[in-house]
Protein backbone atom coordinates (compact mmCIF):
# COMPACT_ATOMS: atom_id res chain seq x y z
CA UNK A 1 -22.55 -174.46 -32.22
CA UNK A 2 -22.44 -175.63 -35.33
CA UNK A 3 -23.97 -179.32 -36.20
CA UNK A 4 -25.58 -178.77 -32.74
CA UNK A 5 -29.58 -179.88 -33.03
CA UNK A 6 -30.24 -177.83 -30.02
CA UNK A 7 -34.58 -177.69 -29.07
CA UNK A 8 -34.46 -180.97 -30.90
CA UNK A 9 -37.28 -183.91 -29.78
CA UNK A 10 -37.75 -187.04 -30.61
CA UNK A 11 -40.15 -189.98 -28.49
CA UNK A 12 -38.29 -192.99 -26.69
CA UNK A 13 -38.44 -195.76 -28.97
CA UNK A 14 -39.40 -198.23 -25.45
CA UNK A 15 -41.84 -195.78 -23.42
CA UNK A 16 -43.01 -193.02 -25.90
CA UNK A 17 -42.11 -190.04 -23.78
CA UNK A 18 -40.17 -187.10 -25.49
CA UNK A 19 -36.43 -187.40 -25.25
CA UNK A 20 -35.04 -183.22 -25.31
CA UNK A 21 -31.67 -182.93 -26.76
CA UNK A 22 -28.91 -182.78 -24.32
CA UNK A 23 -25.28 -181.48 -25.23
CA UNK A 24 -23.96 -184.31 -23.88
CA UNK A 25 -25.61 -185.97 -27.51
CA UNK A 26 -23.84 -184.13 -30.10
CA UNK A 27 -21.61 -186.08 -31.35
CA UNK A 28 -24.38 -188.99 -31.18
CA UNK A 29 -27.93 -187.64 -31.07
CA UNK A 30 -28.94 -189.62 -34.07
CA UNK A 31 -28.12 -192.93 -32.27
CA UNK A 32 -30.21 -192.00 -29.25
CA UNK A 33 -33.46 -194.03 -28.98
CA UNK A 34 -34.03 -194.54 -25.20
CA UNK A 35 -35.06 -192.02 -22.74
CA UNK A 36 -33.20 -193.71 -19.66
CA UNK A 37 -31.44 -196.55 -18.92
CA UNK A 38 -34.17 -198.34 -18.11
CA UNK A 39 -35.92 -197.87 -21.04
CA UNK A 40 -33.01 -199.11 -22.63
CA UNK A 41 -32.89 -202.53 -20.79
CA UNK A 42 -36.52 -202.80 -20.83
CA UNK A 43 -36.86 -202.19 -24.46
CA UNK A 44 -40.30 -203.50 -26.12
CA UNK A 45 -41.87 -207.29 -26.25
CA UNK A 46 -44.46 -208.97 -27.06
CA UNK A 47 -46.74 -207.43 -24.25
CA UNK A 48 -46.36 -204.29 -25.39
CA UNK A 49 -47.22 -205.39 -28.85
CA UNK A 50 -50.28 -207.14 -27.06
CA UNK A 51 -50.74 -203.89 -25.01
CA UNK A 52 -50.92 -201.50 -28.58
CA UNK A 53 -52.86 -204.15 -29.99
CA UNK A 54 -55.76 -204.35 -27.20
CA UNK A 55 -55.73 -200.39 -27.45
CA UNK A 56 -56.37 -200.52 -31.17
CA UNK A 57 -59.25 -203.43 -30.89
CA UNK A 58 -60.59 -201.56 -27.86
CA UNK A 59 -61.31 -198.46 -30.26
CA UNK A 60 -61.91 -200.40 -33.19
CA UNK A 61 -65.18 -201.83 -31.42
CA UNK A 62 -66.48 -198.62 -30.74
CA UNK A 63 -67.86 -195.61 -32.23
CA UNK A 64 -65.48 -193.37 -33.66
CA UNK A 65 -65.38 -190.52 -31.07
CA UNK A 66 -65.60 -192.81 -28.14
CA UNK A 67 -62.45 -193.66 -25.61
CA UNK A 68 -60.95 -195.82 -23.52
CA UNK A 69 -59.46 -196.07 -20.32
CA UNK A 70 -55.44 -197.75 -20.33
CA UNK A 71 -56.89 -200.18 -17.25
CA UNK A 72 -59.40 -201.94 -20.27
CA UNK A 73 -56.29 -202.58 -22.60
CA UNK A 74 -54.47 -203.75 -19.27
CA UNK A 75 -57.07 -206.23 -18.54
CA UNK A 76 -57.62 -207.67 -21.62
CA UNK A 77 -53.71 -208.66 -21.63
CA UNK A 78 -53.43 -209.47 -18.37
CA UNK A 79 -56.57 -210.71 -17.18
CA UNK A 80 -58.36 -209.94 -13.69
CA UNK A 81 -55.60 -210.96 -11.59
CA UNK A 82 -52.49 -209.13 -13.28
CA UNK A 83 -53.97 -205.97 -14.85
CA UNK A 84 -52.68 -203.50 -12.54
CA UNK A 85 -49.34 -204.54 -13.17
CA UNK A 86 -49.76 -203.71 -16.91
CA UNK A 87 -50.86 -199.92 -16.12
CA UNK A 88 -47.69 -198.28 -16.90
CA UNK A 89 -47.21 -200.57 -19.92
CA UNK A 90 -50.41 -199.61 -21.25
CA UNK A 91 -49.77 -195.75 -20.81
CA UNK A 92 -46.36 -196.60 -22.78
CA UNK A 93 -48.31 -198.29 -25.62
CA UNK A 94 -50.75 -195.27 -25.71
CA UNK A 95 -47.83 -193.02 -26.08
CA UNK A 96 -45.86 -195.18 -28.61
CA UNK A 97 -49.38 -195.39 -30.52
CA UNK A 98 -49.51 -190.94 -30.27
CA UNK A 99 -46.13 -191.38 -32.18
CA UNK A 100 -47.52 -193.64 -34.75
CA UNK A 101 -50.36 -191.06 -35.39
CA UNK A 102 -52.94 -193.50 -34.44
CA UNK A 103 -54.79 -192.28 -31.35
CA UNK A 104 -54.77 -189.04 -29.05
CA UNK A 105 -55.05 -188.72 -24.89
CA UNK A 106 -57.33 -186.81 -23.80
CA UNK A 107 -57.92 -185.65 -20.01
CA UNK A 108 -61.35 -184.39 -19.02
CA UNK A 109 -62.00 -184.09 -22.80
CA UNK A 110 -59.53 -182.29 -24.01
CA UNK A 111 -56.22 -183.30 -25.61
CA UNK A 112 -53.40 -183.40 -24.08
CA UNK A 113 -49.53 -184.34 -24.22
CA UNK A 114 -49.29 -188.03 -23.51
CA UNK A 115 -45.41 -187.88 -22.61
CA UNK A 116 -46.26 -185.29 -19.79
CA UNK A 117 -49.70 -186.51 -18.70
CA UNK A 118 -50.12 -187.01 -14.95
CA UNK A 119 -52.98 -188.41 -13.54
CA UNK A 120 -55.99 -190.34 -15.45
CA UNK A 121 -56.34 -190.50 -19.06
CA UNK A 122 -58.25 -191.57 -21.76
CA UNK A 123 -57.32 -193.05 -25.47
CA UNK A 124 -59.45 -191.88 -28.36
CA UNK A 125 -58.28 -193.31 -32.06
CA UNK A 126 -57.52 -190.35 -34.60
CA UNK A 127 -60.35 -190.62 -36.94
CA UNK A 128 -59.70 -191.69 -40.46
CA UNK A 129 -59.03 -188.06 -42.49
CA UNK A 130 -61.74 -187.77 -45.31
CA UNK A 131 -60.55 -187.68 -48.67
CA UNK A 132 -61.72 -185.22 -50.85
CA UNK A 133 -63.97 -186.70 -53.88
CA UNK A 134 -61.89 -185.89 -57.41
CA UNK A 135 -64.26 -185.02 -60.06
CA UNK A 136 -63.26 -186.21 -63.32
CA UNK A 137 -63.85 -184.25 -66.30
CA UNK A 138 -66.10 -185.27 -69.21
């Protein structure tokens, strides 16, 4: 067992969900970056740079404790007409942005997992942490 990185996470560099280590991985865990195949052919584009983008303007234009729903992000990338094709996509970019420390997923106001999330969600941004004031001495 030794070397072995057994209970060891890490997200999927393409979709954000958590990858579990596998045994099958121990000679190459460190090179794993994909959660499936098709995350692997997939991989990220522009869109989902657009996608993570939109999220992050989205929140930017609000107050801080306010959210959004992934369907907004999805329609401000791909417009009226191709938005619900971009749902997925935008769940991915919320989950690569929980990686990055950046925003949170809430359901029904509370937070939640975003790799294991079923049903509707919501994205609020992580608010800025407050540094504390250093008093300087006279």
């Amino acid at each position: 067992m030794a070397g072995e990185d057994v209970g060891a996470t890490k997200p999927c560099a393409t979709c954000g969900r958590t990858i579990t280590w596998r045994k099958r991985w121990v000679s190459d865990w460190d090179a794993v970056r994909h959660c499936s195949d098709a995350c692997r052919r997939r991989g990220s584009g522009p869109r989902d740079r657009a996608l993570e983008d939109s999220i992050r303007s989205l929140l930017g234009a609000r107050a801080v404790d306010a959210t959004i729903c992934p369907s907004e992000a999805a329609r401000a990338v791909g417009g009226e007409e191709g938005w619900r094709d971009l749902m997925e996509p935008a769940r991915a970019a919320a989950r690569r942005l929980v990686v990055a420390g950046e925003v949170v997923v809430t359901q029904r106001g509370a937070v939640v997992d975003a790799s294991t999330a079923k049903g509707p969600i919501r994205i609020r941004a992580v608010p800025p942490t407050v540094q504390p004031e250093r008093h300087r001495r006279r």
